[in-house]
PDB file of N, CA and C in Angstrom:
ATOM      1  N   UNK A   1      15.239 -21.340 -68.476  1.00  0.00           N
ATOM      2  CA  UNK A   1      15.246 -20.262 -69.444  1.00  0.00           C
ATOM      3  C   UNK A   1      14.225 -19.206 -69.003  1.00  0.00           C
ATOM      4  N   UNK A   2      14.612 -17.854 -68.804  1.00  0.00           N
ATOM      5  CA  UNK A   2      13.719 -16.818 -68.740  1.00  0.00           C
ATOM      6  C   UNK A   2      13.086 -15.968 -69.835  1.00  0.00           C
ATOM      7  N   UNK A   3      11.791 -16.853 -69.801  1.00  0.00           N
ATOM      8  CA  UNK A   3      11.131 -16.555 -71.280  1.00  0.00           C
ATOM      9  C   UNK A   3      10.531 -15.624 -71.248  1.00  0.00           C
ATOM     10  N   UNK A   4      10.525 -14.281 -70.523  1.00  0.00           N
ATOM     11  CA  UNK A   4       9.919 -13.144 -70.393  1.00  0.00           C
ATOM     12  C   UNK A   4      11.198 -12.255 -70.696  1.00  0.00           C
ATOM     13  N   UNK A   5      12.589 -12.488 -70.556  1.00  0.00           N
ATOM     14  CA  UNK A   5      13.978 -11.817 -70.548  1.00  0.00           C
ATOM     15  C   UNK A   5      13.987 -12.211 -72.543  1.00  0.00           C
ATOM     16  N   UNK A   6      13.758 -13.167 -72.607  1.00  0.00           N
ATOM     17  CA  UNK A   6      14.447 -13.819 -74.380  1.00  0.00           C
ATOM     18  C   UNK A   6      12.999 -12.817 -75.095  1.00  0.00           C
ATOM     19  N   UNK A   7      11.599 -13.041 -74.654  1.00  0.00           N
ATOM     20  CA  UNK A   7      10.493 -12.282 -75.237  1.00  0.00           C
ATOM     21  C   UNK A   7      10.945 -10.437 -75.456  1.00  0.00           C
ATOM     22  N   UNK A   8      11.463  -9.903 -74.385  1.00  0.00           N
ATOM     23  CA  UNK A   8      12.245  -8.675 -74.320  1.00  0.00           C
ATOM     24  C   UNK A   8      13.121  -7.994 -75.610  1.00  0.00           C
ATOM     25  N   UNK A   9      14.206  -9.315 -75.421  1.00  0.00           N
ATOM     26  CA  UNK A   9      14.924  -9.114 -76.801  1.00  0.00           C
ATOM     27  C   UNK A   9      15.084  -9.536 -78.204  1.00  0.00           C
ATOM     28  N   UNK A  10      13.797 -10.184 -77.984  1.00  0.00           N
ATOM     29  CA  UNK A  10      13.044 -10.612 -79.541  1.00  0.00           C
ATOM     30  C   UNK A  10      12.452  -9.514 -80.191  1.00  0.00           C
ATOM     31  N   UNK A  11      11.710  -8.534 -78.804  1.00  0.00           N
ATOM     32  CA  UNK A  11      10.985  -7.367 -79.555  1.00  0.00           C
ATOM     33  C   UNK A  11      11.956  -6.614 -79.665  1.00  0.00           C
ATOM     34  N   UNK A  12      13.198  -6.095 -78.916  1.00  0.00           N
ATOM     35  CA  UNK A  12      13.829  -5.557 -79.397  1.00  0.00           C
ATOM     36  C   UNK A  12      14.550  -5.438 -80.799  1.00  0.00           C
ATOM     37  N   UNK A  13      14.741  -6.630 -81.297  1.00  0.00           N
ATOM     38  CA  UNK A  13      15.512  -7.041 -82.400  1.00  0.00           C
ATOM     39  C   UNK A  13      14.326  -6.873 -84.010  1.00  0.00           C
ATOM     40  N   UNK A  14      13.313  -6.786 -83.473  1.00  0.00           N
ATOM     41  CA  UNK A  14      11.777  -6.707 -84.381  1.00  0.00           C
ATOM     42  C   UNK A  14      11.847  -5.108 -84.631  1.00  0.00           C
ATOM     43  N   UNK A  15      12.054  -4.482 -83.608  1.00  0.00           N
ATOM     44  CA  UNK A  15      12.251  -3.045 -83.862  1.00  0.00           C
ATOM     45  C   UNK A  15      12.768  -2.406 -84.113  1.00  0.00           C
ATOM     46  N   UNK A  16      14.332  -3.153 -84.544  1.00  0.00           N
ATOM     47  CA  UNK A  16      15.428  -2.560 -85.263  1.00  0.00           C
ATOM     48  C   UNK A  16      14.826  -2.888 -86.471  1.00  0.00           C
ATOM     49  N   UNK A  17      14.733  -3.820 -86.630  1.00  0.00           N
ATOM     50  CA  UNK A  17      14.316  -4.276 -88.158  1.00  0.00           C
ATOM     51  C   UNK A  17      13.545  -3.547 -88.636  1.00  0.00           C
ATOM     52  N   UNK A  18      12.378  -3.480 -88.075  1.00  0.00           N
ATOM     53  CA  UNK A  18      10.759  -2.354 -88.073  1.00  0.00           C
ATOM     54  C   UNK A  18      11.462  -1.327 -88.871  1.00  0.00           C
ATOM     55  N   UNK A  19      12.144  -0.778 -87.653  1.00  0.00           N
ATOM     56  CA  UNK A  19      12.884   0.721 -88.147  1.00  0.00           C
ATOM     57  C   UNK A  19      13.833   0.528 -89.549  1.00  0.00           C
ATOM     58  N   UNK A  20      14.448  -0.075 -89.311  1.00  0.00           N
ATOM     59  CA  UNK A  20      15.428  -0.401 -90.768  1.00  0.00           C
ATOM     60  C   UNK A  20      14.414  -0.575 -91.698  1.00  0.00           C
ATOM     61  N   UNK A  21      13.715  -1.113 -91.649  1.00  0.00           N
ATOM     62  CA  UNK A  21      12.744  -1.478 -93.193  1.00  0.00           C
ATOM     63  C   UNK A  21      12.171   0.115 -93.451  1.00  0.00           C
ATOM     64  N   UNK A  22      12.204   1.279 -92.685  1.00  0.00           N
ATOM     65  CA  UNK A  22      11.610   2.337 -93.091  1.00  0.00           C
ATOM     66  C   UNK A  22      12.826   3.312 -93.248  1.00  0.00           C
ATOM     67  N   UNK A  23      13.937   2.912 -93.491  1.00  0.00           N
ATOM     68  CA  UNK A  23      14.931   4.295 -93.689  1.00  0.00           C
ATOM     69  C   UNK A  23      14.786   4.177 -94.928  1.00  0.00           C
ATOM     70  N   UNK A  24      15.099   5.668 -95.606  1.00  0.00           N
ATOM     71  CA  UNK A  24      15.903   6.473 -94.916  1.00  0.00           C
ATOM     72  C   UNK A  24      14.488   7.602 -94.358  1.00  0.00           C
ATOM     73  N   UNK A  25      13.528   7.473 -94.374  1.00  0.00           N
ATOM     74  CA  UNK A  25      12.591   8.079 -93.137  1.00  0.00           C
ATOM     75  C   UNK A  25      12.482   7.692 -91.739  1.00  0.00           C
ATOM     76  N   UNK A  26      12.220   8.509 -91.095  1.00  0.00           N
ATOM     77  CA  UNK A  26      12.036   7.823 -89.626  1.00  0.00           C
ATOM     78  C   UNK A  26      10.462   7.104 -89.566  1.00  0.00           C
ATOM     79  N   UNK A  27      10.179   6.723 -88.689  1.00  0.00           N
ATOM     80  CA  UNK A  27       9.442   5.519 -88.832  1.00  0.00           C
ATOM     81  C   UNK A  27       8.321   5.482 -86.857  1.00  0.00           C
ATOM     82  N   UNK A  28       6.749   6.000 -87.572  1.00  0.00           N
ATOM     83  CA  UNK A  28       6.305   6.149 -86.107  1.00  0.00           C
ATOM     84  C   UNK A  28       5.836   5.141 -85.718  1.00  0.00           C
ATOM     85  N   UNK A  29       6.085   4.925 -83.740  1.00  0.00           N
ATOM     86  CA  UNK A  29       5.887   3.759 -83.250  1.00  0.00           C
ATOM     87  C   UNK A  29       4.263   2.947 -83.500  1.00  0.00           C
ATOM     88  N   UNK A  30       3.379   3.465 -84.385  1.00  0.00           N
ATOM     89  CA  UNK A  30       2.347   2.611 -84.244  1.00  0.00           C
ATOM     90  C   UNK A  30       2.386   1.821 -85.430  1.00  0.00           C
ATOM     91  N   UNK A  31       3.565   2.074 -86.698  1.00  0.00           N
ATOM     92  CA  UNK A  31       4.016   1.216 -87.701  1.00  0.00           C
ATOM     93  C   UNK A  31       4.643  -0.048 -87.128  1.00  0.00           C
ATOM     94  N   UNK A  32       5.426   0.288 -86.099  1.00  0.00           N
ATOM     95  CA  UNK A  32       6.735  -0.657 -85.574  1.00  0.00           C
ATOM     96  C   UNK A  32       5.678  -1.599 -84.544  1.00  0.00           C
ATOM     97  N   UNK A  33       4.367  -1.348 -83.569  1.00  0.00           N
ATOM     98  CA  UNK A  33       3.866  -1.895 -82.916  1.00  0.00           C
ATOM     99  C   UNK A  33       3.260  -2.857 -83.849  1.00  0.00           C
ATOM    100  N   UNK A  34       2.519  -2.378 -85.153  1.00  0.00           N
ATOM    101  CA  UNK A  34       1.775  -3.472 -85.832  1.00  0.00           C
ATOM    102  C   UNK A  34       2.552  -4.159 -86.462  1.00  0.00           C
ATOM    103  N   UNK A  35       4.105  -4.214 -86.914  1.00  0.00           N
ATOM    104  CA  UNK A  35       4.938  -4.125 -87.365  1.00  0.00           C
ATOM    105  C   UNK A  35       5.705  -6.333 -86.509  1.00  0.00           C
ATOM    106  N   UNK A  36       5.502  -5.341 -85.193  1.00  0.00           N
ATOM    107  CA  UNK A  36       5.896  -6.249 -84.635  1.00  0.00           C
ATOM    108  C   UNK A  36       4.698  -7.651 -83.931  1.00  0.00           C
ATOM    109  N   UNK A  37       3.359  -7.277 -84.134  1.00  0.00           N
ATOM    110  CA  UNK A  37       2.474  -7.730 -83.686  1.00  0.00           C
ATOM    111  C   UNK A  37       1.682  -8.836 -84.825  1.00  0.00           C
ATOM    112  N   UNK A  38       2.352  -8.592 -86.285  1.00  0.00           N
ATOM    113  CA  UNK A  38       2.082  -9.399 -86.996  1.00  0.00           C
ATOM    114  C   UNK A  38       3.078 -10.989 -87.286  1.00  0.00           C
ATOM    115  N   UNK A  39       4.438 -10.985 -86.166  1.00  0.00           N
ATOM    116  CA  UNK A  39       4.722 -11.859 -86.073  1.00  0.00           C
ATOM    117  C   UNK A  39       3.921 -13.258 -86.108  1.00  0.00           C
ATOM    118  N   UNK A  40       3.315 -13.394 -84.971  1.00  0.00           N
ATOM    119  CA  UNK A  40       2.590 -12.658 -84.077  1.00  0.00           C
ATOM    120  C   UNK A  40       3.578 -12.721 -83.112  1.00  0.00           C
ATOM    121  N   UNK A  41       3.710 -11.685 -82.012  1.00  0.00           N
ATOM    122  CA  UNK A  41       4.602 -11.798 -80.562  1.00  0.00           C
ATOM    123  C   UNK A  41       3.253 -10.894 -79.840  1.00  0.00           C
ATOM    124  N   UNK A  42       3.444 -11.261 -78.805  1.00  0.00           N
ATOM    125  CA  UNK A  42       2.513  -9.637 -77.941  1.00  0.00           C
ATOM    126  C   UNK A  42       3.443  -9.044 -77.231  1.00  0.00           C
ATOM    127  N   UNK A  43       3.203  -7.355 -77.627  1.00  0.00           N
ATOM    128  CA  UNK A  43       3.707  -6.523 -77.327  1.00  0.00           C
ATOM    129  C   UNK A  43       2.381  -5.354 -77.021  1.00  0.00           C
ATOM    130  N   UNK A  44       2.205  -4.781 -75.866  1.00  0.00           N
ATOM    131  CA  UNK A  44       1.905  -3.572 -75.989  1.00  0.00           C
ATOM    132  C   UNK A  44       2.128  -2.411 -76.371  1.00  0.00           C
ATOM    133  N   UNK A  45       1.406  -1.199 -76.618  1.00  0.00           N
ATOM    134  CA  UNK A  45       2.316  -0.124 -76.925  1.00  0.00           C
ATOM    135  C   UNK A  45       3.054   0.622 -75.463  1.00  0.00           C
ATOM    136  N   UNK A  46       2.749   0.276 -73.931  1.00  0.00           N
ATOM    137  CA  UNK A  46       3.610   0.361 -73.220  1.00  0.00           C
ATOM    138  C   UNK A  46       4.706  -0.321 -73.412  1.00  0.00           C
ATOM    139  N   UNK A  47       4.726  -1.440 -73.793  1.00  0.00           N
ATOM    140  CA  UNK A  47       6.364  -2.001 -73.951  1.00  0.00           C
ATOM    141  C   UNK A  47       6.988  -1.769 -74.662  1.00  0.00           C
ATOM    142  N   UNK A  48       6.326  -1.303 -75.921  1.00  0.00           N
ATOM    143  CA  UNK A  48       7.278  -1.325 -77.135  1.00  0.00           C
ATOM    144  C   UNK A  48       7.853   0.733 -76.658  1.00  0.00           C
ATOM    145  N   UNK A  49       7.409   1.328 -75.988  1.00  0.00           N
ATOM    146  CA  UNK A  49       7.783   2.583 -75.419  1.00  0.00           C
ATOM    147  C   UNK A  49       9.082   2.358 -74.379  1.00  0.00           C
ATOM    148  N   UNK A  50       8.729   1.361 -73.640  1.00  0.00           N
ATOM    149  CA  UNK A  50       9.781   0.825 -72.961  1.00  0.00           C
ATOM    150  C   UNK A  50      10.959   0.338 -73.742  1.00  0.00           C
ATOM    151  N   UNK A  51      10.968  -0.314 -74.870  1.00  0.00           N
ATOM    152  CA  UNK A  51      12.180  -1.327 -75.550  1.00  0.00           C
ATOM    153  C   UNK A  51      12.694   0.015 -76.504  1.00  0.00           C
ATOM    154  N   UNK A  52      11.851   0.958 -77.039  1.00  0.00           N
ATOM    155  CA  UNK A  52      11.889   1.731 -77.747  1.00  0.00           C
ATOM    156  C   UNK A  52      13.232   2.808 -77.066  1.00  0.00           C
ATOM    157  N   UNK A  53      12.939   2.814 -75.865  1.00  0.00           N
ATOM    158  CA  UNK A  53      13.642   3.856 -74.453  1.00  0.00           C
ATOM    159  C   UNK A  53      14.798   3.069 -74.815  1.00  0.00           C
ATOM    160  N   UNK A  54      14.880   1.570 -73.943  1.00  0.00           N
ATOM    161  CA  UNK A  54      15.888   1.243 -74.150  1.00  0.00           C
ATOM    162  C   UNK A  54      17.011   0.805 -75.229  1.00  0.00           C
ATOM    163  N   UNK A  55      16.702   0.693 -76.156  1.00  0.00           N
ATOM    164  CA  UNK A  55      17.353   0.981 -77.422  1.00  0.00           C
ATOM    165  C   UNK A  55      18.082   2.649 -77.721  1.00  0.00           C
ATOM    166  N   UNK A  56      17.384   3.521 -77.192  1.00  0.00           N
ATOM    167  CA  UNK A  56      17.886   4.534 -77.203  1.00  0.00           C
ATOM    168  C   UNK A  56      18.851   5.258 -76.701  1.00  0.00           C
ATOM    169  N   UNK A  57      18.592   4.118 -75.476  1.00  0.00           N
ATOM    170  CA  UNK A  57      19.348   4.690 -74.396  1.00  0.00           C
ATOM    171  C   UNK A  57      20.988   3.919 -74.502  1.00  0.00           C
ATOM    172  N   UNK A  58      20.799   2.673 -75.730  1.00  0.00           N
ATOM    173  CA  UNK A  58      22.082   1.718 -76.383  1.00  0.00           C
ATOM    174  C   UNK A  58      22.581   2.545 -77.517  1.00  0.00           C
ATOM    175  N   UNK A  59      22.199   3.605 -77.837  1.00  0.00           N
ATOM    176  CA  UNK A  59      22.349   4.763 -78.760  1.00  0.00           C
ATOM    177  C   UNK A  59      22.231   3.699 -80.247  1.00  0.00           C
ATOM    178  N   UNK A  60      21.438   3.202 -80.419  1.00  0.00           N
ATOM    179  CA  UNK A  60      20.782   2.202 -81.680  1.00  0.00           C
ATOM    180  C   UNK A  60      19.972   3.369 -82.469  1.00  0.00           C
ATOM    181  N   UNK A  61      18.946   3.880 -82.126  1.00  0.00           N
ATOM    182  CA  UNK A  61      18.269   5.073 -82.620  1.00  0.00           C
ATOM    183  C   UNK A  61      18.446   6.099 -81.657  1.00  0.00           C
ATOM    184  N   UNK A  62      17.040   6.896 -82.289  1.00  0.00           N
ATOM    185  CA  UNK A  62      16.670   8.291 -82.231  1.00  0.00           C
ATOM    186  C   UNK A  62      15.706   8.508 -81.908  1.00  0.00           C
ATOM    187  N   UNK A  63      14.762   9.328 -80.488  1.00  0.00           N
ATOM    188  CA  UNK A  63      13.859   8.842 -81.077  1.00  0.00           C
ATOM    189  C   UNK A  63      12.770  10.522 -80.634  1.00  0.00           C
ATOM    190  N   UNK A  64      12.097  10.759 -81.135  1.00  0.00           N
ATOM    191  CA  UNK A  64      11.422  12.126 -81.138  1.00  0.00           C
ATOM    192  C   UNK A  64       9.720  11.891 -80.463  1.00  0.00           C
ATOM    193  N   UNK A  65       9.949  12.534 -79.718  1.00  0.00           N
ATOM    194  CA  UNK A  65       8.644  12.005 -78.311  1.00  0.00           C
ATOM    195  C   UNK A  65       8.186  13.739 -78.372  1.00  0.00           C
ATOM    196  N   UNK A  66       7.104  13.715 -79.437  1.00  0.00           N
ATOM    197  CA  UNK A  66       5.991  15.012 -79.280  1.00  0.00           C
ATOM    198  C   UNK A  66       5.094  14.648 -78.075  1.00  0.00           C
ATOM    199  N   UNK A  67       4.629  15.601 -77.692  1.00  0.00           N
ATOM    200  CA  UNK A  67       3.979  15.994 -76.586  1.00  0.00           C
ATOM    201  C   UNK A  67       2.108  15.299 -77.325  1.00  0.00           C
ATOM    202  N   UNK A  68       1.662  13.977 -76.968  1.00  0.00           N
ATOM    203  CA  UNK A  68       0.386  13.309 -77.288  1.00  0.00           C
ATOM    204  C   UNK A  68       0.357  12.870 -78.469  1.00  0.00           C
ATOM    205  N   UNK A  69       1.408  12.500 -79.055  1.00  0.00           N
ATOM    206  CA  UNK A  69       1.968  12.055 -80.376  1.00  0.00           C
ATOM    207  C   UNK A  69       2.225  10.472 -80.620  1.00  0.00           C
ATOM    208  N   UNK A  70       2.653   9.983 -81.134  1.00  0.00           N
ATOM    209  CA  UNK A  70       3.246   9.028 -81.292  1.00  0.00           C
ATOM    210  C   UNK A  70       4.681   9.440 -81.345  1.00  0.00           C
ATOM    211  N   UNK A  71       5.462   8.878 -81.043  1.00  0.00           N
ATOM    212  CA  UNK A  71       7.129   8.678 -81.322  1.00  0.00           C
ATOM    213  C   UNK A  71       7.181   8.396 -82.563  1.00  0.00           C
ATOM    214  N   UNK A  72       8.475   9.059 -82.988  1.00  0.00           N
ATOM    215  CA  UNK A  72       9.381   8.457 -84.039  1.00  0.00           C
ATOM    216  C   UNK A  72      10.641   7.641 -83.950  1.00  0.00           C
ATOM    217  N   UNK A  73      11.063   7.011 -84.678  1.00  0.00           N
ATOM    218  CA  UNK A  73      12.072   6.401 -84.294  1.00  0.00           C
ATOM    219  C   UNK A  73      12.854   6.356 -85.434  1.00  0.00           C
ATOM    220  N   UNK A  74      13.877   6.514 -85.518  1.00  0.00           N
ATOM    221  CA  UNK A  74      15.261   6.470 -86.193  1.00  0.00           C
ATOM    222  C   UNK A  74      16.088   5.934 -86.082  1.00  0.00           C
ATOM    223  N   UNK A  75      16.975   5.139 -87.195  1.00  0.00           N
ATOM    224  CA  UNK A  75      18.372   4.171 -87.019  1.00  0.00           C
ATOM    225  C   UNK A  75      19.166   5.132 -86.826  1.00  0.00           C
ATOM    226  N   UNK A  76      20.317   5.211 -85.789  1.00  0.00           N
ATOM    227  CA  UNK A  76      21.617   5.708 -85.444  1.00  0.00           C
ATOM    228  C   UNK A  76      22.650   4.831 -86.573  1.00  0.00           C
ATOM    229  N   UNK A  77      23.855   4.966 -86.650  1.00  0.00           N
ATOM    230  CA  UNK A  77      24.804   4.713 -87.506  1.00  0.00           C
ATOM    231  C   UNK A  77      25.123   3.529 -87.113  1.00  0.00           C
ATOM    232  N   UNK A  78      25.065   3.386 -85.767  1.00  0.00           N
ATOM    233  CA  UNK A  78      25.355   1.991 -85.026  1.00  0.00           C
ATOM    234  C   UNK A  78      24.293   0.826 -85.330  1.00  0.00           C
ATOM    235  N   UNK A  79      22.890   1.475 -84.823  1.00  0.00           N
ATOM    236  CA  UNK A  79      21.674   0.965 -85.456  1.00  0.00           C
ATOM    237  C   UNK A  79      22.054  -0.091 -86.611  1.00  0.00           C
ATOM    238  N   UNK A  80      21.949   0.813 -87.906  1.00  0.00           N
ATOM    239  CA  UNK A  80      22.142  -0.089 -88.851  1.00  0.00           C
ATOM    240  C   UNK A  80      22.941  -0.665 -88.746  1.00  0.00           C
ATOM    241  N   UNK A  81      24.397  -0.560 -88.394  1.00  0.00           N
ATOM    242  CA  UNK A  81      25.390  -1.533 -88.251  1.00  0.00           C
ATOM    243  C   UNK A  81      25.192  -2.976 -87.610  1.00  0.00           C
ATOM    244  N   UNK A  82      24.340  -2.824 -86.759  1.00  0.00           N
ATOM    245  CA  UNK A  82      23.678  -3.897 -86.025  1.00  0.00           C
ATOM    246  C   UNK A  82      23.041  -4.368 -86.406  1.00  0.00           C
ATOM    247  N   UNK A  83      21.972  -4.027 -87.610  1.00  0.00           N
ATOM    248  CA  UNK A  83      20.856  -4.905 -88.108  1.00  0.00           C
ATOM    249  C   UNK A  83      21.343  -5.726 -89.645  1.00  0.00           C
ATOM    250  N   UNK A  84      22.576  -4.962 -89.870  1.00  0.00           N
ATOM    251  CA  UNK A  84      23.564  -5.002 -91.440  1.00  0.00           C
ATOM    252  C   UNK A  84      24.101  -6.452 -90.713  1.00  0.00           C
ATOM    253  N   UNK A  85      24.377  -6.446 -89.603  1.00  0.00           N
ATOM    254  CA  UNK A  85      25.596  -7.937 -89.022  1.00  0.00           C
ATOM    255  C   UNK A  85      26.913  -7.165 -89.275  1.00  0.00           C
ATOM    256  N   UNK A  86      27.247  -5.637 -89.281  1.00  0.00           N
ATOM    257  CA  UNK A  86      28.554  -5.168 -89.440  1.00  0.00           C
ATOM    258  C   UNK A  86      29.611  -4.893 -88.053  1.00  0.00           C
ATOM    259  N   UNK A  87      28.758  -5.265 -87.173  1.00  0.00           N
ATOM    260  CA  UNK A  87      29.682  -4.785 -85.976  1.00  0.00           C
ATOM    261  C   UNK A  87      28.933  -6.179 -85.173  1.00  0.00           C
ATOM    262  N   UNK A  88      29.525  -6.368 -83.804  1.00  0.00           N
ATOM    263  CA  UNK A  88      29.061  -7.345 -83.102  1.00  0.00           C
ATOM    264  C   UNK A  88      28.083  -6.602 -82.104  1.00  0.00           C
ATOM    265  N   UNK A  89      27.485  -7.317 -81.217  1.00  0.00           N
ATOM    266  CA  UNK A  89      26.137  -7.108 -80.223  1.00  0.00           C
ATOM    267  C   UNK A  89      26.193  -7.103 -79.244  1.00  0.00           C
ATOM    268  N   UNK A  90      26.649  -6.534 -78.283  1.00  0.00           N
ATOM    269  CA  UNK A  90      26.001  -6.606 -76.752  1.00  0.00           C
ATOM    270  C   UNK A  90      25.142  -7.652 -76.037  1.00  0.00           C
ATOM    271  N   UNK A  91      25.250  -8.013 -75.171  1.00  0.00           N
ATOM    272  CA  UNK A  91      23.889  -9.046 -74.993  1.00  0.00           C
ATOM    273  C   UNK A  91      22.776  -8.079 -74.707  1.00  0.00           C
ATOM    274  N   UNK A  92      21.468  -8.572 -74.949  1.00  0.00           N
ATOM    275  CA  UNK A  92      20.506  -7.705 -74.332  1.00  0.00           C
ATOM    276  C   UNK A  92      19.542  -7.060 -76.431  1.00  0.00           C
ATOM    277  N   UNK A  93      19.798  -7.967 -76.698  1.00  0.00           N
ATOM    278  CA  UNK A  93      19.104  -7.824 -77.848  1.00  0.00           C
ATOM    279  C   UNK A  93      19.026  -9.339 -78.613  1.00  0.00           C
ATOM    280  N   UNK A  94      17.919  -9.938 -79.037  1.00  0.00           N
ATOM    281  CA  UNK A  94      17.970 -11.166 -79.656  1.00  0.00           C
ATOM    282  C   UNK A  94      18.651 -11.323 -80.921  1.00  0.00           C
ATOM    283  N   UNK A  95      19.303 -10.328 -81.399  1.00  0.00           N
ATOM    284  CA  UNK A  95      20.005 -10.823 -83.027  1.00  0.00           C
ATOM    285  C   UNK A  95      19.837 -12.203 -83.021  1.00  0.00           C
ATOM    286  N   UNK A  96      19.438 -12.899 -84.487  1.00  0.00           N
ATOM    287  CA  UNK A  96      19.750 -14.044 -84.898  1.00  0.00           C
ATOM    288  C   UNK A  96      21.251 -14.069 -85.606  1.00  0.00           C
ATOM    289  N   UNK A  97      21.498 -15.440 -85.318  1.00  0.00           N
ATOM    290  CA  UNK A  97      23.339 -15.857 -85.759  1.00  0.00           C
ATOM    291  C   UNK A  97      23.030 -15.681 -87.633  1.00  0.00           C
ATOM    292  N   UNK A  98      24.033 -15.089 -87.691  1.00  0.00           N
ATOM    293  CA  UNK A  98      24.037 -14.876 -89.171  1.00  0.00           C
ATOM    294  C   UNK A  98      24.509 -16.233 -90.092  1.00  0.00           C
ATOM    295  N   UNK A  99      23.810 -16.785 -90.746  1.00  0.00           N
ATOM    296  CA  UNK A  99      23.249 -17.554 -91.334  1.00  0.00           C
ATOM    297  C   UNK A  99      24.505 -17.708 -92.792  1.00  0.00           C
ATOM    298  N   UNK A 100      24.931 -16.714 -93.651  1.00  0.00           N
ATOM    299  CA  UNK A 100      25.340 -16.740 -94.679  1.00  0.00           C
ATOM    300  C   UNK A 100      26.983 -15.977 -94.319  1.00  0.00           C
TER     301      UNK A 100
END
């Protein structure tokens, strides 16, 4: 098992959530870092910039990168659909199996 690949998409799946727990505002990455750090998991705020990218780049959010800022981040339509359990997943994100 590559426990640095499954750690990846655990934080990913922490940061949909992160973000979902703050709509319908967008939601800045140093909420979503402590957000995700009270699991506890470790995440830096380089990584979570990194998972943050790549989520974006899965068109999941949105995300608004001021110039010495913090980021914002935003659920896309898909986003929530993904964190709702309304559509299915890609690999490359830890969703848990829906339960109910």
């Amino acid at each position: 098992m590559d426990m640095e690949k499954t750690r990846r998409e655990s934080i990913r799946w922490h940061i949909l959530v992160a973000v979902n727990s703050g709509r319908p505002e967008p939601v800045a990455e140093p909420l979503v870092l402590s957000a995700i750090q009270s699991i506890p998991m470790e995440c830096t705020a380089r990584e979570l910039r990194r998972e943050l990218d790549y989520l974006e780049g899965r068109r999941l959010l949105t995300l608004k990168r001021l110039e010495g800022a913090p980021w914002i981040a935003e659920l896309t339509r898909h986003g929530v659909d993904v964190v709702e359990y309304v559509i299915d997943i890609e690999p490359g994100i830890a969703r848990p199996k829906k339960y109910w």
